[in-house]
PDB file of N, CA and C in Angstrom:
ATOM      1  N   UNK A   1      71.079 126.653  87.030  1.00  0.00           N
ATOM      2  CA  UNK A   1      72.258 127.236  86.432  1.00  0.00           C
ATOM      3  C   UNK A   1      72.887 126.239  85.470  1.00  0.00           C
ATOM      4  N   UNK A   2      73.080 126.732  84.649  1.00  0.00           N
ATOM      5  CA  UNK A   2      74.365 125.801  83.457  1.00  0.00           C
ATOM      6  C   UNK A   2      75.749 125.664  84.117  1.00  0.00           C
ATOM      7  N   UNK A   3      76.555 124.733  83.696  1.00  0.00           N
ATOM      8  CA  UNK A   3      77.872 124.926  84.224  1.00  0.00           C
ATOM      9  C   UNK A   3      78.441 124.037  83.467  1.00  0.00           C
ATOM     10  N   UNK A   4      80.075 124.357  83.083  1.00  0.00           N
ATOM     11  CA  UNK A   4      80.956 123.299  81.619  1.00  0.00           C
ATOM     12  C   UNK A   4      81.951 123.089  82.684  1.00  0.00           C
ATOM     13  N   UNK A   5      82.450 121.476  82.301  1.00  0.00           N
ATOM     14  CA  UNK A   5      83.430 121.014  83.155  1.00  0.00           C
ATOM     15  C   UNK A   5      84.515 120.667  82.286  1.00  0.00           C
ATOM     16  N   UNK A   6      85.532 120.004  83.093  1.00  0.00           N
ATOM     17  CA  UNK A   6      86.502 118.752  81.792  1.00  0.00           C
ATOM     18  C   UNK A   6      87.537 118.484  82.714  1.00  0.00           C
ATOM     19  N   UNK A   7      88.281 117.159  82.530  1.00  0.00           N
ATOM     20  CA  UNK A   7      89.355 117.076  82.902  1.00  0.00           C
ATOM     21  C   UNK A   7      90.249 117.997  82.806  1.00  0.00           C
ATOM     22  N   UNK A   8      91.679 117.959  83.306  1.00  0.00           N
ATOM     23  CA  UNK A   8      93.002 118.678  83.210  1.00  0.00           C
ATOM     24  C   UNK A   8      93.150 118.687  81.773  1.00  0.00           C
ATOM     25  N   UNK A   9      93.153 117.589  80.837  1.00  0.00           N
ATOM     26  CA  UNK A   9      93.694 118.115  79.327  1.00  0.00           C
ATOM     27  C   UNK A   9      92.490 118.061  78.715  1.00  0.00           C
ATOM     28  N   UNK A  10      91.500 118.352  79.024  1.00  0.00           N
ATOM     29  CA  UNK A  10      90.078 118.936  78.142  1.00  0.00           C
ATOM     30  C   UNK A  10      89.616 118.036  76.932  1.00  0.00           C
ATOM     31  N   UNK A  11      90.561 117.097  77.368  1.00  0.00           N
ATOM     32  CA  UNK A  11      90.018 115.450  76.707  1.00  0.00           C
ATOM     33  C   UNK A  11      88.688 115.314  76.653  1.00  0.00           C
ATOM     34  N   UNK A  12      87.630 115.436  78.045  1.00  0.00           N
ATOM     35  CA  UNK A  12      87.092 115.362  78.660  1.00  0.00           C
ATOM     36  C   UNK A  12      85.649 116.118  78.986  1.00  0.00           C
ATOM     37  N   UNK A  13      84.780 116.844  77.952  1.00  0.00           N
ATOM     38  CA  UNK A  13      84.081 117.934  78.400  1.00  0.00           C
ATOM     39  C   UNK A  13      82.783 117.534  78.886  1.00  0.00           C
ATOM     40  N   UNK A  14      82.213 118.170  79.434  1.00  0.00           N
ATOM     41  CA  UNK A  14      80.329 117.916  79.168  1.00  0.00           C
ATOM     42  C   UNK A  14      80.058 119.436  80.569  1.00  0.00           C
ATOM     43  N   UNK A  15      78.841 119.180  80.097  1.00  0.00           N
ATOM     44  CA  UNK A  15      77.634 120.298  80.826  1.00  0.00           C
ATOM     45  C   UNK A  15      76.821 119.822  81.463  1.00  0.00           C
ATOM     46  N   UNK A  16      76.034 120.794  82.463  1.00  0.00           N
ATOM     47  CA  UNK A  16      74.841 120.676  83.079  1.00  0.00           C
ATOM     48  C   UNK A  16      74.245 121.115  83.605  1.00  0.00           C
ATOM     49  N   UNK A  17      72.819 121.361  83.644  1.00  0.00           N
ATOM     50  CA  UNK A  17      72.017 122.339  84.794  1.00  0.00           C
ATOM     51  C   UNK A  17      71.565 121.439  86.042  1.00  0.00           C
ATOM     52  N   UNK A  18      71.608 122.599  86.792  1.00  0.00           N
ATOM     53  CA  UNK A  18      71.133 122.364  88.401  1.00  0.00           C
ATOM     54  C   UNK A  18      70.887 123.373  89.157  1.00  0.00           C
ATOM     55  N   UNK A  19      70.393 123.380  90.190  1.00  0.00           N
ATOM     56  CA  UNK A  19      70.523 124.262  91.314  1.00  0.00           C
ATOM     57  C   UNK A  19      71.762 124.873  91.228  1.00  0.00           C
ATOM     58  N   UNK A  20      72.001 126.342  91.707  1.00  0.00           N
ATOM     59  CA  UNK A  20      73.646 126.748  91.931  1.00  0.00           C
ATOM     60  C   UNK A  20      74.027 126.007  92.798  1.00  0.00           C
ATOM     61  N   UNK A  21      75.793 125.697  92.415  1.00  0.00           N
ATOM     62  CA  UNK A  21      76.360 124.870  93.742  1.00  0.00           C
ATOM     63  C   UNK A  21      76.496 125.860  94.835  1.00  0.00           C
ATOM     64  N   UNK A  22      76.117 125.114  95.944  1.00  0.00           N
ATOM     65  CA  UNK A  22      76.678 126.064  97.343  1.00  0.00           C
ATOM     66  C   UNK A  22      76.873 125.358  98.479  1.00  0.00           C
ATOM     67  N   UNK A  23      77.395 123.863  97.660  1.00  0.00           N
ATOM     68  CA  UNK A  23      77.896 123.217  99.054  1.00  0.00           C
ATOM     69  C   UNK A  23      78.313 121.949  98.352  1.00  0.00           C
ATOM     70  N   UNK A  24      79.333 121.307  99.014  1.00  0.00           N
ATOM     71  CA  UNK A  24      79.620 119.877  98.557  1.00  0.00           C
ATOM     72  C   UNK A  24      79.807 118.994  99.292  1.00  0.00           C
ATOM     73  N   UNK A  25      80.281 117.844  98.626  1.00  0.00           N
ATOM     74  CA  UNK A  25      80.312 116.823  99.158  1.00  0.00           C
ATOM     75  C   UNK A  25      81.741 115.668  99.284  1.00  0.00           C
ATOM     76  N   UNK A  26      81.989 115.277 100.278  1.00  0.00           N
ATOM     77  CA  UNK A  26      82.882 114.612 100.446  1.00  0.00           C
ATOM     78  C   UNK A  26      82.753 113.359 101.265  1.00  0.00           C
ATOM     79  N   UNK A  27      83.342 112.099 100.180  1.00  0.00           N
ATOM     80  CA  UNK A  27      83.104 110.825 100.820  1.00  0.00           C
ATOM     81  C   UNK A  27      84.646 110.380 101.540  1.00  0.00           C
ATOM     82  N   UNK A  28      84.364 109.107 102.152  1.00  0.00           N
ATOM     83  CA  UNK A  28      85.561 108.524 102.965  1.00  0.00           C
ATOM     84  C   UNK A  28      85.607 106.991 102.230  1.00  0.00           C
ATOM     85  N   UNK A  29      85.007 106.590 101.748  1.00  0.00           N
ATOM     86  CA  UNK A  29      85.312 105.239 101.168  1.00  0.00           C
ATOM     87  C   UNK A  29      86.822 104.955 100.707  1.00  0.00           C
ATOM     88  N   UNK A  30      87.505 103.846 100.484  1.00  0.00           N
ATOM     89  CA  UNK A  30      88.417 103.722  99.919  1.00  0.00           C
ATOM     90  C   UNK A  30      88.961 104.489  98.452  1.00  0.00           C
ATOM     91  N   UNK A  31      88.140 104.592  97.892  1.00  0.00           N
ATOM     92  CA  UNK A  31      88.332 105.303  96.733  1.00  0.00           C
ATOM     93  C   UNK A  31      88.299 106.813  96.732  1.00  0.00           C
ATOM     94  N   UNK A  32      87.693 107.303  97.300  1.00  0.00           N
ATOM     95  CA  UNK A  32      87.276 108.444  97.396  1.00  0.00           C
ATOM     96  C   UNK A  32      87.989 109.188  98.293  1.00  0.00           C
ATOM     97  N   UNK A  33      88.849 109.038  99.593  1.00  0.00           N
ATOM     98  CA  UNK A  33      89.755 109.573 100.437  1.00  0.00           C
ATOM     99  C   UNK A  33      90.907 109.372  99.329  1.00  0.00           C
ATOM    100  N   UNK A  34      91.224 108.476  98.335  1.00  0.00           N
ATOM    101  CA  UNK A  34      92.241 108.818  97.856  1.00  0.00           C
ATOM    102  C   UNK A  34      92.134 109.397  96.993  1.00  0.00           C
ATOM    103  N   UNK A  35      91.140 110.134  95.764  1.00  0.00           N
ATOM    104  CA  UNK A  35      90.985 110.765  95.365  1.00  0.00           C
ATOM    105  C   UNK A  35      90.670 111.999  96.115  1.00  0.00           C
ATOM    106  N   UNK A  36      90.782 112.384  96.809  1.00  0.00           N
ATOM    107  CA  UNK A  36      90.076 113.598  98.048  1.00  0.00           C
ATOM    108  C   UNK A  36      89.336 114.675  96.718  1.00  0.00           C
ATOM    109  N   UNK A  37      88.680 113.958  96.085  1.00  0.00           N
ATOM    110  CA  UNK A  37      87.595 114.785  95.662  1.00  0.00           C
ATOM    111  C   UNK A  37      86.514 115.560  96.342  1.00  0.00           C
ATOM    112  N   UNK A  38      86.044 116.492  95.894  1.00  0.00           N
ATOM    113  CA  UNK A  38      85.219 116.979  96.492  1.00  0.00           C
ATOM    114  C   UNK A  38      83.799 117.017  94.978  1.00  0.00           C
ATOM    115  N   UNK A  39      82.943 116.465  95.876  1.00  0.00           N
ATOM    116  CA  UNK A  39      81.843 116.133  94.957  1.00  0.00           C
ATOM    117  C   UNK A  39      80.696 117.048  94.621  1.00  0.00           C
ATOM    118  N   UNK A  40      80.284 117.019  93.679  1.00  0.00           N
ATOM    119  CA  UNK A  40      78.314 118.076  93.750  1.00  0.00           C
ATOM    120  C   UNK A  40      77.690 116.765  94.711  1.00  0.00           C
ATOM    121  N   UNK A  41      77.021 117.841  95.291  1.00  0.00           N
ATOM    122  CA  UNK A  41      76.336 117.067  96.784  1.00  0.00           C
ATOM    123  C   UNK A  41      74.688 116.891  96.483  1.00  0.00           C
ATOM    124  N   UNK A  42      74.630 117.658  95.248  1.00  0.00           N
ATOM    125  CA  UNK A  42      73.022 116.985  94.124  1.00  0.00           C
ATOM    126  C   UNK A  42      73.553 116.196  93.111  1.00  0.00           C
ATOM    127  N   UNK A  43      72.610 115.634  92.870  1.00  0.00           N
ATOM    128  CA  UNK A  43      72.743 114.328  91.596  1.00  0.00           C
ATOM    129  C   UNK A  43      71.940 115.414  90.499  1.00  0.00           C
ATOM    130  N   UNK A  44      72.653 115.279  89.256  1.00  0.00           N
ATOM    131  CA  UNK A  44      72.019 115.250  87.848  1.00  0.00           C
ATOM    132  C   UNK A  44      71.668 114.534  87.255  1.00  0.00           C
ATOM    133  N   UNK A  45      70.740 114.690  87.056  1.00  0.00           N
ATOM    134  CA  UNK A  45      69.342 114.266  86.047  1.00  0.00           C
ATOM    135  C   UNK A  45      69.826 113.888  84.585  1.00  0.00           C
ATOM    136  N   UNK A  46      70.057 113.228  84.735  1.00  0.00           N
ATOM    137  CA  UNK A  46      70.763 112.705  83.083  1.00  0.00           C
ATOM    138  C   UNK A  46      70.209 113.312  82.217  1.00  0.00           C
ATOM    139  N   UNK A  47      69.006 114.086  81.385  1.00  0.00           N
ATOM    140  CA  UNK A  47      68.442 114.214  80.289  1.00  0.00           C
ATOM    141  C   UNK A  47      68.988 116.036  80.667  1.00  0.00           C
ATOM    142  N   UNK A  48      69.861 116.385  81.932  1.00  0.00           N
ATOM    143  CA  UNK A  48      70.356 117.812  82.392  1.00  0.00           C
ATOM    144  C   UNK A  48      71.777 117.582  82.128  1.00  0.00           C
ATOM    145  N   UNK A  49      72.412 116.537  81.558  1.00  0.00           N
ATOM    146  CA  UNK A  49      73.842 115.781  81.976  1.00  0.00           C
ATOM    147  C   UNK A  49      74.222 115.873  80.625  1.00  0.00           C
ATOM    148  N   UNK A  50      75.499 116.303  79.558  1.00  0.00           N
ATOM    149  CA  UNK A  50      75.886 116.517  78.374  1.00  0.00           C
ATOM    150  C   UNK A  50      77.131 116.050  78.356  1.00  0.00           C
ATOM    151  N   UNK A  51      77.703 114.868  78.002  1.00  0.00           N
ATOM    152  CA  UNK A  51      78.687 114.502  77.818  1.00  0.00           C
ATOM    153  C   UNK A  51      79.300 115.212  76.388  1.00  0.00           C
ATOM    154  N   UNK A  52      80.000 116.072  76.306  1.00  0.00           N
ATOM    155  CA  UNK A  52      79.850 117.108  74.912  1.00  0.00           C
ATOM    156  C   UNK A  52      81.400 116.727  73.945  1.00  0.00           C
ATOM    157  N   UNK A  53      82.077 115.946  74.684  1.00  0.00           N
ATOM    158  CA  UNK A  53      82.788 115.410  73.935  1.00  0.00           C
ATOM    159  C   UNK A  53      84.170 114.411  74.886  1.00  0.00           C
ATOM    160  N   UNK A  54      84.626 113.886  74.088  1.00  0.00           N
ATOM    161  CA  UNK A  54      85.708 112.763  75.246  1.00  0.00           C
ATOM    162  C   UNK A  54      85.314 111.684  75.540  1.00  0.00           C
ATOM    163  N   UNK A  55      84.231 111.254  75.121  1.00  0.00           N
ATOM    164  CA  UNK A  55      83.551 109.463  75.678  1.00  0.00           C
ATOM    165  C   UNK A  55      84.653 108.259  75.429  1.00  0.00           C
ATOM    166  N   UNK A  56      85.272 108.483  73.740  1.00  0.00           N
ATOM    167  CA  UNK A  56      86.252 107.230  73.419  1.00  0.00           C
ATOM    168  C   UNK A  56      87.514 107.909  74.417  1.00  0.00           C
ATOM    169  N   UNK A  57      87.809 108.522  75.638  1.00  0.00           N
ATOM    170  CA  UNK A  57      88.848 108.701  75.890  1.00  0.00           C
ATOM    171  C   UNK A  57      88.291 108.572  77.219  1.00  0.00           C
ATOM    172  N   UNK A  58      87.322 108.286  77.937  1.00  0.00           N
ATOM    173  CA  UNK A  58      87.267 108.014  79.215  1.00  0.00           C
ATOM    174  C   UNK A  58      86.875 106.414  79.372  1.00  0.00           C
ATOM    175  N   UNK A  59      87.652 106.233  80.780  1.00  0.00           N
ATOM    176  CA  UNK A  59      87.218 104.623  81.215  1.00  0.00           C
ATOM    177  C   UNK A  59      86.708 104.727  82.678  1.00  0.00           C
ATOM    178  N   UNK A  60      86.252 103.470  83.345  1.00  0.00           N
ATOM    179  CA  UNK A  60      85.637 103.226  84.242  1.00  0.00           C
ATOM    180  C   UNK A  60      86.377 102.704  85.094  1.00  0.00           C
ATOM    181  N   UNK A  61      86.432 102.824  86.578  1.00  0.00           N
ATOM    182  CA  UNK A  61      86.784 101.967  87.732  1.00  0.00           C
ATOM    183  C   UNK A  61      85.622 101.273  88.397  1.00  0.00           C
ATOM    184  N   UNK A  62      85.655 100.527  88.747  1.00  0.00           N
ATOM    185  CA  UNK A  62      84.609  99.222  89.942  1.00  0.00           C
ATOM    186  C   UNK A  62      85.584  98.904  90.680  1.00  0.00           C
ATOM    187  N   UNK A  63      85.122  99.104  92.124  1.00  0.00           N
ATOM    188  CA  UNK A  63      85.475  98.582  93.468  1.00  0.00           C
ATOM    189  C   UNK A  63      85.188  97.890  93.951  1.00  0.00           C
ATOM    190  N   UNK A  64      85.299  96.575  94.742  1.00  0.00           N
ATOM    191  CA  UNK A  64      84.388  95.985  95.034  1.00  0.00           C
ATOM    192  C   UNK A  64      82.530  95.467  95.117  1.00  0.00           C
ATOM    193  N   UNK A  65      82.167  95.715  95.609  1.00  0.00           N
ATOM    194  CA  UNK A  65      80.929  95.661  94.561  1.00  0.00           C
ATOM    195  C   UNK A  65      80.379  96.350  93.908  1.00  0.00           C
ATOM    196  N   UNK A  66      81.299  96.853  93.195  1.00  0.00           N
ATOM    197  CA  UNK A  66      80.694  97.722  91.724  1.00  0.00           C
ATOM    198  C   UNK A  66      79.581  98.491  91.638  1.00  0.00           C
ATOM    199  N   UNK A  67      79.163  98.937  92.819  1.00  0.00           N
ATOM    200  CA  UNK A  67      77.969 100.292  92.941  1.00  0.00           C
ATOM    201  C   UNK A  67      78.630 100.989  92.175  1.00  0.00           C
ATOM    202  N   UNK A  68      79.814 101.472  91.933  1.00  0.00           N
ATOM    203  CA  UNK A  68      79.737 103.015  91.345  1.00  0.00           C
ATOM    204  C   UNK A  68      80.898 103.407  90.411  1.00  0.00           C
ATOM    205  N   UNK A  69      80.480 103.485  88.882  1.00  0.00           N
ATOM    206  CA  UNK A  69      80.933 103.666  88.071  1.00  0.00           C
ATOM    207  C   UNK A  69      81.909 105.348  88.087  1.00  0.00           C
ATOM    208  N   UNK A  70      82.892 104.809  88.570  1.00  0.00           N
ATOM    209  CA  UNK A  70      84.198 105.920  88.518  1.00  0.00           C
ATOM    210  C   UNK A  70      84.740 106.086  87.573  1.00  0.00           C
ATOM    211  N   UNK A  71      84.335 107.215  86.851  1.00  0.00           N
ATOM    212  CA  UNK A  71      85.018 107.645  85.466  1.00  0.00           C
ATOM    213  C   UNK A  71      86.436 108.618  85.479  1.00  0.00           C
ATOM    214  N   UNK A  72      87.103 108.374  84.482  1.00  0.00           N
ATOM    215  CA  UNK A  72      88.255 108.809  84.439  1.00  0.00           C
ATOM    216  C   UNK A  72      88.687 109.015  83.128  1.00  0.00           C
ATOM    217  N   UNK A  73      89.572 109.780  82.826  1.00  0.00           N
ATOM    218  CA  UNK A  73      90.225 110.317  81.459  1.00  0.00           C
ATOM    219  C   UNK A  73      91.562 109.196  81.473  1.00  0.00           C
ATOM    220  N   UNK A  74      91.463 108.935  80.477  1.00  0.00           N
ATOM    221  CA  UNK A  74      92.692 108.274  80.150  1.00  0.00           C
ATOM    222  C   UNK A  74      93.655 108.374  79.297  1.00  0.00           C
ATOM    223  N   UNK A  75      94.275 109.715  79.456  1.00  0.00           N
ATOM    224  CA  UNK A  75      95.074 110.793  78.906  1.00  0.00           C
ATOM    225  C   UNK A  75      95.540 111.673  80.181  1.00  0.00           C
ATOM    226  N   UNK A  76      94.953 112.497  81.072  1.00  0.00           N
ATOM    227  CA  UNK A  76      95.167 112.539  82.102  1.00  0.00           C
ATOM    228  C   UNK A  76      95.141 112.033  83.746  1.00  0.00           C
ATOM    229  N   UNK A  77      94.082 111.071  83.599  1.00  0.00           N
ATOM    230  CA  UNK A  77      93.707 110.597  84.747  1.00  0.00           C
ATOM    231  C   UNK A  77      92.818 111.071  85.928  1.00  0.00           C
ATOM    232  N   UNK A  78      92.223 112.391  85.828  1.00  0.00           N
ATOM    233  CA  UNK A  78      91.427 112.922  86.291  1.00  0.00           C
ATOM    234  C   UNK A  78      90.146 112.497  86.349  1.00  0.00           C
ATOM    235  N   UNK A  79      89.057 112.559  87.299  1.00  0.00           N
ATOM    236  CA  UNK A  79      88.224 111.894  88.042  1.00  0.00           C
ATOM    237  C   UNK A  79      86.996 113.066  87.598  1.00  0.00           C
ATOM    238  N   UNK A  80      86.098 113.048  86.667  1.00  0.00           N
ATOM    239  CA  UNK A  80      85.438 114.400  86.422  1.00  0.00           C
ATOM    240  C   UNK A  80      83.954 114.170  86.911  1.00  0.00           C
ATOM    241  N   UNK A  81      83.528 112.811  87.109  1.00  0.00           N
ATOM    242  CA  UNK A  81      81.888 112.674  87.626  1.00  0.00           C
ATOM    243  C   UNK A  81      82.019 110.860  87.464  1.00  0.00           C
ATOM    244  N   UNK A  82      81.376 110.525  88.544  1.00  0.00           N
ATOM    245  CA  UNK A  82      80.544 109.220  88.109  1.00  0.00           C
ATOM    246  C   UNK A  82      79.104 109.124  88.743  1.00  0.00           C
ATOM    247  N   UNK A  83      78.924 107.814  88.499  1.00  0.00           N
ATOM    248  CA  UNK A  83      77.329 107.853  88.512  1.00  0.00           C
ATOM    249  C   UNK A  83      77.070 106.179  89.343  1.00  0.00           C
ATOM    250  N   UNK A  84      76.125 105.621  90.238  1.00  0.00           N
ATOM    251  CA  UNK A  84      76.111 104.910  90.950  1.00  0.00           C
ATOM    252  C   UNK A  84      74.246 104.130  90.717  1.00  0.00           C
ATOM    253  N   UNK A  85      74.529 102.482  91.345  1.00  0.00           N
ATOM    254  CA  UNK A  85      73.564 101.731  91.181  1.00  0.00           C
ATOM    255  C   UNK A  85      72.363 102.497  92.007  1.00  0.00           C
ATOM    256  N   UNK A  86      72.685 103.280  92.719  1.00  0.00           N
ATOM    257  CA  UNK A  86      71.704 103.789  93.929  1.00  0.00           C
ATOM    258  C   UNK A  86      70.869 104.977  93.524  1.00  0.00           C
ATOM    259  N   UNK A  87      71.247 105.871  92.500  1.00  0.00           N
ATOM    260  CA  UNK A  87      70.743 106.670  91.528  1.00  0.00           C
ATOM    261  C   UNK A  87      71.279 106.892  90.048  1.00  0.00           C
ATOM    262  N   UNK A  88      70.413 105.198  89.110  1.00  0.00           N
ATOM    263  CA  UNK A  88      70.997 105.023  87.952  1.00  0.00           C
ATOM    264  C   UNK A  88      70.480 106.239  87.500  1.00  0.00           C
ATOM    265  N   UNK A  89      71.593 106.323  86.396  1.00  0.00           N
ATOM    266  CA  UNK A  89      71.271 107.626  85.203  1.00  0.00           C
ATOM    267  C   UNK A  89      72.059 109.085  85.891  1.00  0.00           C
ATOM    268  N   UNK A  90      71.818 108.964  86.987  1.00  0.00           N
ATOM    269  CA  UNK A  90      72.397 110.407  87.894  1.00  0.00           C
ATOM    270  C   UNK A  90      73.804 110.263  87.996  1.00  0.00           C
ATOM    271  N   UNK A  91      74.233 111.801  87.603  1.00  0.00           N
ATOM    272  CA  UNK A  91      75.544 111.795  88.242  1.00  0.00           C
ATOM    273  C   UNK A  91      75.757 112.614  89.053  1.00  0.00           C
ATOM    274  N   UNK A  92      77.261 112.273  89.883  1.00  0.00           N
ATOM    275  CA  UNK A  92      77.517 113.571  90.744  1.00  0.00           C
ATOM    276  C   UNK A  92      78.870 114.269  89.958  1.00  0.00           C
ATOM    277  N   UNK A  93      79.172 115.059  90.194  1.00  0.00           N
ATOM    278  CA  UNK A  93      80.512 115.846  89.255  1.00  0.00           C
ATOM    279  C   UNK A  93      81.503 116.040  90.569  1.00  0.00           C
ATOM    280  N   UNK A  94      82.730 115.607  90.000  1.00  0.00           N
ATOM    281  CA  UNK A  94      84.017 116.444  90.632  1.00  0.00           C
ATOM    282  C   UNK A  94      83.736 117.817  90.231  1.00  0.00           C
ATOM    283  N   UNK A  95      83.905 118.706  91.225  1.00  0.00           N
ATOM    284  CA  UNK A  95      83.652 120.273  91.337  1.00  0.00           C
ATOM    285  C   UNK A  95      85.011 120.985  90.843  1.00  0.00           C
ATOM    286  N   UNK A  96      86.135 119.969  91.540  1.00  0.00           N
ATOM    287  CA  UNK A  96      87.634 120.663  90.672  1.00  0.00           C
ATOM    288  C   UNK A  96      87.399 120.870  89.108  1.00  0.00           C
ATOM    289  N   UNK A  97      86.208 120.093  88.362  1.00  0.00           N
ATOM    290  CA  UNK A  97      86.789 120.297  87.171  1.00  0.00           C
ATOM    291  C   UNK A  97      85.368 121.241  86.653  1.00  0.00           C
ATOM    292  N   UNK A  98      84.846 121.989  87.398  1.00  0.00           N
ATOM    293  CA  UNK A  98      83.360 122.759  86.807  1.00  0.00           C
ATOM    294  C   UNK A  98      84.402 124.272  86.635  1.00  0.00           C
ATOM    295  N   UNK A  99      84.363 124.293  85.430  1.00  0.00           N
ATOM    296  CA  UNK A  99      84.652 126.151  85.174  1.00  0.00           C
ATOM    297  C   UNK A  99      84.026 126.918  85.862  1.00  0.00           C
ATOM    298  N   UNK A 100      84.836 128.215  86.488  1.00  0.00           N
ATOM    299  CA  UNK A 100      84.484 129.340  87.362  1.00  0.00           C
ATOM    300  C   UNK A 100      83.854 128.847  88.863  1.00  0.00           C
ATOM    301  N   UNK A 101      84.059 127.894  89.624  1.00  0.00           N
ATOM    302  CA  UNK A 101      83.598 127.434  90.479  1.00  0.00           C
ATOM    303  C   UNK A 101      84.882 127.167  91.444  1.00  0.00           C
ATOM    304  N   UNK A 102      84.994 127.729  92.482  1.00  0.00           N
ATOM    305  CA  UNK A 102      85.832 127.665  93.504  1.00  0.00           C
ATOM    306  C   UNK A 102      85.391 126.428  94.692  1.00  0.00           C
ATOM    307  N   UNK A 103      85.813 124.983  94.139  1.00  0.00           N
ATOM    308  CA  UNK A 103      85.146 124.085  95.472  1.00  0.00           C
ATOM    309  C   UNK A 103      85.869 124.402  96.942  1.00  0.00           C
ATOM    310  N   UNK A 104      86.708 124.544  96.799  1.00  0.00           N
ATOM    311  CA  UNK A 104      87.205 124.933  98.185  1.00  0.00           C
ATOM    312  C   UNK A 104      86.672 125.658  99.364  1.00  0.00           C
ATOM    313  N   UNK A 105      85.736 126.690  98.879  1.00  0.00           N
ATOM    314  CA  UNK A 105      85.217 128.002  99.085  1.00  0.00           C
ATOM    315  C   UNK A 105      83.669 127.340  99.613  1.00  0.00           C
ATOM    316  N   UNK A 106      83.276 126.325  98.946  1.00  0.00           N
ATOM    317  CA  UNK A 106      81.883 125.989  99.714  1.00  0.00           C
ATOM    318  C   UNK A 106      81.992 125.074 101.024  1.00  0.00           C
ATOM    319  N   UNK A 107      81.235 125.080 101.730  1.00  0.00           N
ATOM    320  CA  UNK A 107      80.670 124.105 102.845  1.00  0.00           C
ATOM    321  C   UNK A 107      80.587 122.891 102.489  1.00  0.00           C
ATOM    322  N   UNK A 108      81.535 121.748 103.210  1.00  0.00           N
ATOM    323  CA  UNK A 108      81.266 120.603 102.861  1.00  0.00           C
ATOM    324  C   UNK A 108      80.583 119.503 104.132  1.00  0.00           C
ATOM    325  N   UNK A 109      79.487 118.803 103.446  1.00  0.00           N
ATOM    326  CA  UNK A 109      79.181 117.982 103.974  1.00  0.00           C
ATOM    327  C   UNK A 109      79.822 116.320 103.787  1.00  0.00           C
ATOM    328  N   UNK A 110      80.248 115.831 104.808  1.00  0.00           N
ATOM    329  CA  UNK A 110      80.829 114.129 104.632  1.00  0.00           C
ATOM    330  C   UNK A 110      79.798 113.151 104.513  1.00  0.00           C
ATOM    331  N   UNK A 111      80.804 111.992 103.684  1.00  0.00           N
ATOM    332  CA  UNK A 111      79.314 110.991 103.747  1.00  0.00           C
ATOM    333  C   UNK A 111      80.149 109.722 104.104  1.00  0.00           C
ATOM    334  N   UNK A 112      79.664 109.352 104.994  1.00  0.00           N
ATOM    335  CA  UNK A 112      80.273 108.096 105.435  1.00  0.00           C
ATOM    336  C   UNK A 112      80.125 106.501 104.438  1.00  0.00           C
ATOM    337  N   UNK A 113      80.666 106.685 103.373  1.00  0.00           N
ATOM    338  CA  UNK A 113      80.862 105.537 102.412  1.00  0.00           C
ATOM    339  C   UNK A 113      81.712 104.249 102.601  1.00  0.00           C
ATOM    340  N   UNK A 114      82.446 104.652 103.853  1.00  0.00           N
ATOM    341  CA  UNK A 114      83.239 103.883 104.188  1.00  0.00           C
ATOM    342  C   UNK A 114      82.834 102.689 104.968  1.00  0.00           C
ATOM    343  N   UNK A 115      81.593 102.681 105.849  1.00  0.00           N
ATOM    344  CA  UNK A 115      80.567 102.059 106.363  1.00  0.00           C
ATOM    345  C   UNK A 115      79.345 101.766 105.557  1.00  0.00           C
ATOM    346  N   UNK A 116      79.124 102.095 104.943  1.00  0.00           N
ATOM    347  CA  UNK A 116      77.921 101.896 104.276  1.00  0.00           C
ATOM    348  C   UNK A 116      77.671 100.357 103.844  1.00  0.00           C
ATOM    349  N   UNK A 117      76.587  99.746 103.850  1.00  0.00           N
ATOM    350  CA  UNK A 117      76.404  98.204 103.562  1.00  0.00           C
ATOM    351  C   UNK A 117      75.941  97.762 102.271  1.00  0.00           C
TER     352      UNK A 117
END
């Protein structure tokens, strides 16, 4: 399936195909309980991944050891996908920001990030 995302002020756009979503994902790490995002629980395939406009307006967070490039709008501050040392090139997407997609509504699976070594 195709699907178009973006931050809150549409700073922010890009696309991508995948499997239909029908389930997500939610981490506990420090970062991620405070964002209470809810994540795509598949990784995209970068050459499936369209950053379609907004690059000079997004920046990056690193957490401690910098596995995982947390992107953000910096105009609104919204959290729309990042991408991690553990599957370079792949991203996962915040689901709040995929048009016509109700994350609430799917099954979520947890991932214990908070332990992880």
């Amino acid at each position: 399936m195709k699907y178009k995302g973006s931050c809150h002020c549409r700073s922010v756009r890009f696309e991508f195909e995948c499997e239909e979503m029908v389930s997500a994902l939610q981490c506990n790490c420090s970062i991620c309980i405070r964002k209470n995002a809810l994540m795509s629980k598949q990784s995209i395939e970068p050459e499936k991944f369209t950053l379609v406009q907004g690059k000079e307006n997004l920046s990056v967070y690193h957490w401690g050891d910098k596995d995982v490039n947390h992107y953000f709008c910096k105009t609104c501050g919204i959290y729309p996908f990042h991408d991690s040392i553990y599957e370079p090139g792949k991203y996962r997407v915040n689901l709040g920001c995929i048009e016509n997609l109700e994350p609430r509504t799917l099954p979520v699976s947890q991932f214990d990030g908070k332990n992880q070594l």
